[in-house]
N, C-alpha and C. Protein backbone atom coordinates (compact mmCIF):
# COMPACT_ATOMS: atom_id res chain seq x y z
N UNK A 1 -84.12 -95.99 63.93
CA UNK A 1 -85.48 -95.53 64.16
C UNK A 1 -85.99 -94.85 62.89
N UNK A 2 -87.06 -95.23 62.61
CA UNK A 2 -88.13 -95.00 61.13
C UNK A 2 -88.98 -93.57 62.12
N UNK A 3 -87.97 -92.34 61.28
CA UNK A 3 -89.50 -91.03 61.68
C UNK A 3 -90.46 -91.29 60.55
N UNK A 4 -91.39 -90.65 60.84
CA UNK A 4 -92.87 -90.84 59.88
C UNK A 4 -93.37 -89.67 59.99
N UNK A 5 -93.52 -89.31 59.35
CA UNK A 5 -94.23 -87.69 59.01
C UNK A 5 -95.75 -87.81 59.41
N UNK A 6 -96.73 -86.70 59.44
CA UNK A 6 -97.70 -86.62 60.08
C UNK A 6 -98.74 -87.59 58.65
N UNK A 7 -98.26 -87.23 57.77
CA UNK A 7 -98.85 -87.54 56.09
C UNK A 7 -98.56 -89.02 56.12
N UNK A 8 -97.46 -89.71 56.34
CA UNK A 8 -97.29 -90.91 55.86
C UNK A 8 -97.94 -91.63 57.74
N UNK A 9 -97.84 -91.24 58.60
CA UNK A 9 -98.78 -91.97 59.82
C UNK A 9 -100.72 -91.59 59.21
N UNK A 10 -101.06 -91.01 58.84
CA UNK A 10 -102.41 -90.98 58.65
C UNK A 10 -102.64 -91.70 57.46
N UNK A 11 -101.90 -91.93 56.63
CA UNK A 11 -101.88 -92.60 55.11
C UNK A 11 -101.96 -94.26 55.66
N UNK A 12 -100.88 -94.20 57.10
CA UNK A 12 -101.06 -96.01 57.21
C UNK A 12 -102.33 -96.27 58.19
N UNK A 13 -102.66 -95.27 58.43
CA UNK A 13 -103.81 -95.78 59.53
C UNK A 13 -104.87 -95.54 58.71
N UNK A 14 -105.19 -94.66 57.39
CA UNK A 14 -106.38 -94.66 56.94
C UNK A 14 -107.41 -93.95 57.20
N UNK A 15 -106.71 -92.92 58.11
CA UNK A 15 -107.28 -91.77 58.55
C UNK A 15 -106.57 -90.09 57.70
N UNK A 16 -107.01 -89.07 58.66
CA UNK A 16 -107.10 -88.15 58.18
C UNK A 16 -106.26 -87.19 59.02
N UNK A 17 -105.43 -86.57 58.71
CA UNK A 17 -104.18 -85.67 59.22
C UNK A 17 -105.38 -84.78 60.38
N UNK A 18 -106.88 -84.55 60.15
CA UNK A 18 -106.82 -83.91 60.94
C UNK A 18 -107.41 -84.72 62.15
N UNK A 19 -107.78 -85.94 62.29
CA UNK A 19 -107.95 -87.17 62.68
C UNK A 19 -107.16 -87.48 63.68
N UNK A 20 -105.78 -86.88 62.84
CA UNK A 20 -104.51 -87.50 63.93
C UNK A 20 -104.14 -86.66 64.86
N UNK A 21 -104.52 -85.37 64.38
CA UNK A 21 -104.10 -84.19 65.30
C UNK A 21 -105.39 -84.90 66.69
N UNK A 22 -106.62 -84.75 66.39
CA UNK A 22 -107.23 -84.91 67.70
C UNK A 22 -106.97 -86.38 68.21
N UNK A 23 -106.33 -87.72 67.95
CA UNK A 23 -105.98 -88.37 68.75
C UNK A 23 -104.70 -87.80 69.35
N UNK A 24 -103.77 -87.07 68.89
CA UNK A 24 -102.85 -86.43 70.03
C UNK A 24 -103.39 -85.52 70.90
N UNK A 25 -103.95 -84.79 70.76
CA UNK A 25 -104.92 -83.65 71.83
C UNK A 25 -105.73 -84.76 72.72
N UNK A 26 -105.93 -85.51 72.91
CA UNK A 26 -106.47 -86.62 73.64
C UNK A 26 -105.40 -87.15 74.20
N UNK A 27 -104.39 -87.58 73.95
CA UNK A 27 -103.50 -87.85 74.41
C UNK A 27 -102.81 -89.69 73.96
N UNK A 28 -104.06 -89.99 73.18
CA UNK A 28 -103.83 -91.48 72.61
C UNK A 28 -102.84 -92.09 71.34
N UNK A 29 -102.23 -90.78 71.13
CA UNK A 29 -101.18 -90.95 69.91
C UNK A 29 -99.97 -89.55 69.72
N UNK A 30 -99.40 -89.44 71.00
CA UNK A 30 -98.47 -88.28 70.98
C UNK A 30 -97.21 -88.20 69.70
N UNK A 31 -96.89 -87.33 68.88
CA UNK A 31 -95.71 -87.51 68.33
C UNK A 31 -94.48 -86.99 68.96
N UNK A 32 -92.73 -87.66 68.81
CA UNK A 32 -91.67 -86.85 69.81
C UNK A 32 -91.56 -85.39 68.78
N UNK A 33 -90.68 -85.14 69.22
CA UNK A 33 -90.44 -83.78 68.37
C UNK A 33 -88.81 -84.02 68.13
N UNK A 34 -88.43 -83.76 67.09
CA UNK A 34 -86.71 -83.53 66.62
C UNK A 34 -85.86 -82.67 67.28
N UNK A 35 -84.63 -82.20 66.71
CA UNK A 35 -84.36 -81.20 67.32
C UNK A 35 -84.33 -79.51 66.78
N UNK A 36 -85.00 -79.84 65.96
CA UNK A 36 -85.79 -78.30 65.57
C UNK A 36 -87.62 -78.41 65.43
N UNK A 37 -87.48 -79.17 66.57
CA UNK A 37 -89.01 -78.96 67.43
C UNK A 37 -90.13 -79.73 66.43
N UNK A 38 -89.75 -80.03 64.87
CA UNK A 38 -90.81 -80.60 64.32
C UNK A 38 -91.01 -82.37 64.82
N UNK A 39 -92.82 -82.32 64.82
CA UNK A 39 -93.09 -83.33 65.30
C UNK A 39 -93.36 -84.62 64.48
N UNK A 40 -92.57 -86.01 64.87
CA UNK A 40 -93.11 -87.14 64.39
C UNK A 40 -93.34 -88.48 65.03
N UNK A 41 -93.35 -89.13 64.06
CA UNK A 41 -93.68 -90.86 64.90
C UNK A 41 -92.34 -91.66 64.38
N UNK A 42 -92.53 -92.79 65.11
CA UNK A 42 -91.85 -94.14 64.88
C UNK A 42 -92.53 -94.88 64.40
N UNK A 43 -91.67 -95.80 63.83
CA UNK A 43 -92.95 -97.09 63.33
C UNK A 43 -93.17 -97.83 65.04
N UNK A 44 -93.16 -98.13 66.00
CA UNK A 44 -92.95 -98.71 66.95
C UNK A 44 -94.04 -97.92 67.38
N UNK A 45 -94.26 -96.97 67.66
CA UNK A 45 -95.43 -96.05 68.21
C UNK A 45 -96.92 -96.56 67.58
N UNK A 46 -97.00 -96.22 66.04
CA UNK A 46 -97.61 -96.36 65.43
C UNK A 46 -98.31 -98.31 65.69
N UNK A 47 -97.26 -99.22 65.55
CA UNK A 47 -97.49 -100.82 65.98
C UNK A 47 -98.42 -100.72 66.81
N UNK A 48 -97.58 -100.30 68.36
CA UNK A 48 -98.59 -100.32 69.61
C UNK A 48 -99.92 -99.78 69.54
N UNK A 49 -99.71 -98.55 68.67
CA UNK A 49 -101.49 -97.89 68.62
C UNK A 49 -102.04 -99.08 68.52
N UNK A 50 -101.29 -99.43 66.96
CA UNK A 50 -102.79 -100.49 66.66
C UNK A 50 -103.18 -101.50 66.80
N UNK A 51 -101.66 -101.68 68.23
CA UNK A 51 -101.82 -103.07 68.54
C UNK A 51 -103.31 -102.91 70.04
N UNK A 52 -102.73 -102.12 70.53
CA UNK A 52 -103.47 -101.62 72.20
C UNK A 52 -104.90 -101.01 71.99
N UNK A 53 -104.26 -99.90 70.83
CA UNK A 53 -106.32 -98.79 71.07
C UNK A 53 -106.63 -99.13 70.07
N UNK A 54 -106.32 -98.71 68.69
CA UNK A 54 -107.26 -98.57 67.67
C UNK A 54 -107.84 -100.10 67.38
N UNK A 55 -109.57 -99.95 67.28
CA UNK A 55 -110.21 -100.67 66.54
C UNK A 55 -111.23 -100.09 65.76
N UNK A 56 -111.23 -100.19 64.87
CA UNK A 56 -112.30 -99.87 63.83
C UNK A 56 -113.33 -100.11 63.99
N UNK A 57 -114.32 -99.59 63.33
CA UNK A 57 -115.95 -99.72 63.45
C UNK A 57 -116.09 -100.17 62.59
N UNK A 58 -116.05 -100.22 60.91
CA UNK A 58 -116.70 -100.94 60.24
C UNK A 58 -115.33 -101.91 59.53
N UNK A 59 -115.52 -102.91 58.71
CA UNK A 59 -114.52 -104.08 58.13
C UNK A 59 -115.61 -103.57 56.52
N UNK A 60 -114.53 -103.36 55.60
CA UNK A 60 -115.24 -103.84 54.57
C UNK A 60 -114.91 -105.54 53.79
N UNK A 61 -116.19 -105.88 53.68
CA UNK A 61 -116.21 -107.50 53.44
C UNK A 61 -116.06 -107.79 51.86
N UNK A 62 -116.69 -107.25 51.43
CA UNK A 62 -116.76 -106.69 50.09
C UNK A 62 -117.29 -105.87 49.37
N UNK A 63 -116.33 -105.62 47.73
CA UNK A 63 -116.40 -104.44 47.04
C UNK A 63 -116.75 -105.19 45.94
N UNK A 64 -117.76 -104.75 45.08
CA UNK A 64 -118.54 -105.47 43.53
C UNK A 64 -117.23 -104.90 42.62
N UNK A 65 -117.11 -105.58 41.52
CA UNK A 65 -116.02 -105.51 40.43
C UNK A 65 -116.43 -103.44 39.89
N UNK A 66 -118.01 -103.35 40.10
CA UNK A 66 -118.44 -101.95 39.48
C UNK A 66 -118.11 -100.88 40.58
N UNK A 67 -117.51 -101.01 41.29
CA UNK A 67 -117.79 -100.33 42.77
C UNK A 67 -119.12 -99.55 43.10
N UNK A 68 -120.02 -99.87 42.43
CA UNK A 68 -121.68 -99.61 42.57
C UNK A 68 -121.98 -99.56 44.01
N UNK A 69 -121.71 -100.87 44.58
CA UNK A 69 -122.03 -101.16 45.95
C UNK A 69 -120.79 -101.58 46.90
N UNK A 70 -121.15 -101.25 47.89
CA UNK A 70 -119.94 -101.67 48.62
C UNK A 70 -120.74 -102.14 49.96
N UNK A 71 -120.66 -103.48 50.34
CA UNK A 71 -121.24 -104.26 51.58
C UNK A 71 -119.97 -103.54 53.03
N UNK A 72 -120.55 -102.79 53.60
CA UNK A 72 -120.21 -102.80 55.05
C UNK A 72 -120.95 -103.10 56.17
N UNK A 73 -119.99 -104.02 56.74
CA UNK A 73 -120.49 -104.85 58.06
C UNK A 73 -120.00 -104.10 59.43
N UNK A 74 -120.63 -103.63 60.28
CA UNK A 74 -120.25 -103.45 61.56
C UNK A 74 -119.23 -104.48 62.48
N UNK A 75 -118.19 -104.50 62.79
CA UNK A 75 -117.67 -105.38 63.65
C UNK A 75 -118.04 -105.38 65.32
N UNK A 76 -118.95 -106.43 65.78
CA UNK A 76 -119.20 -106.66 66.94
C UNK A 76 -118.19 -106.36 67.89
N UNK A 77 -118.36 -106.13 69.19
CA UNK A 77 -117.10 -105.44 70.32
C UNK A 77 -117.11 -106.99 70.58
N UNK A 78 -117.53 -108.14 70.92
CA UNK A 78 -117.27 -109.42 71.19
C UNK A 78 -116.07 -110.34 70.28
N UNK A 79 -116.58 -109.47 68.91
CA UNK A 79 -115.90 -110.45 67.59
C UNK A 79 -114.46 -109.77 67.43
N UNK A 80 -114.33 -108.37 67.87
CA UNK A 80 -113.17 -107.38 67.32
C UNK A 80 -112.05 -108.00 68.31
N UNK A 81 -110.70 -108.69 68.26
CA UNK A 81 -109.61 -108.80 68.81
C UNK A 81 -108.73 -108.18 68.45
């Protein structure tokens, strides 16, 4: 079993440590705890999130070579699988 620290689970999801704290206070991404009580993930936990809940709101489609502009598209709830 792969633990994952609170830093390296928000690093793969692309979110924000404090991001992750309120999907656990919700109850949609609990971490276990060790046996000196500190809390983490599995990679297996982390899969299912993003296999079951997480979907994103925007896709970026593309980024210009200047990063001047950056085209973001909304992903439709019909189009998102």
């Amino acid at each position: 079993m792969n633990k994952l620290n609170r830093f390296e689970v928000a690093a793969r999801l692309g979110i924000t440590t404090r991001t992750l704290r309120r999907l656990n206070n919700v109850g949609k991404l609990v971490p276990k705890r060790d046996a000196s009580n500190r809390p983490f993930y599995t990679k297996n936990q982390i899969d299912e999130f993003l296999k079951n809940t997480y979907k994103p709101k925007y896709k970026i489609i593309w980024i210009s070579s200047t990063l001047d502009e950056t085209k973001v598209k909304k992903i439709k709830p019909e189009l998102s699988n």
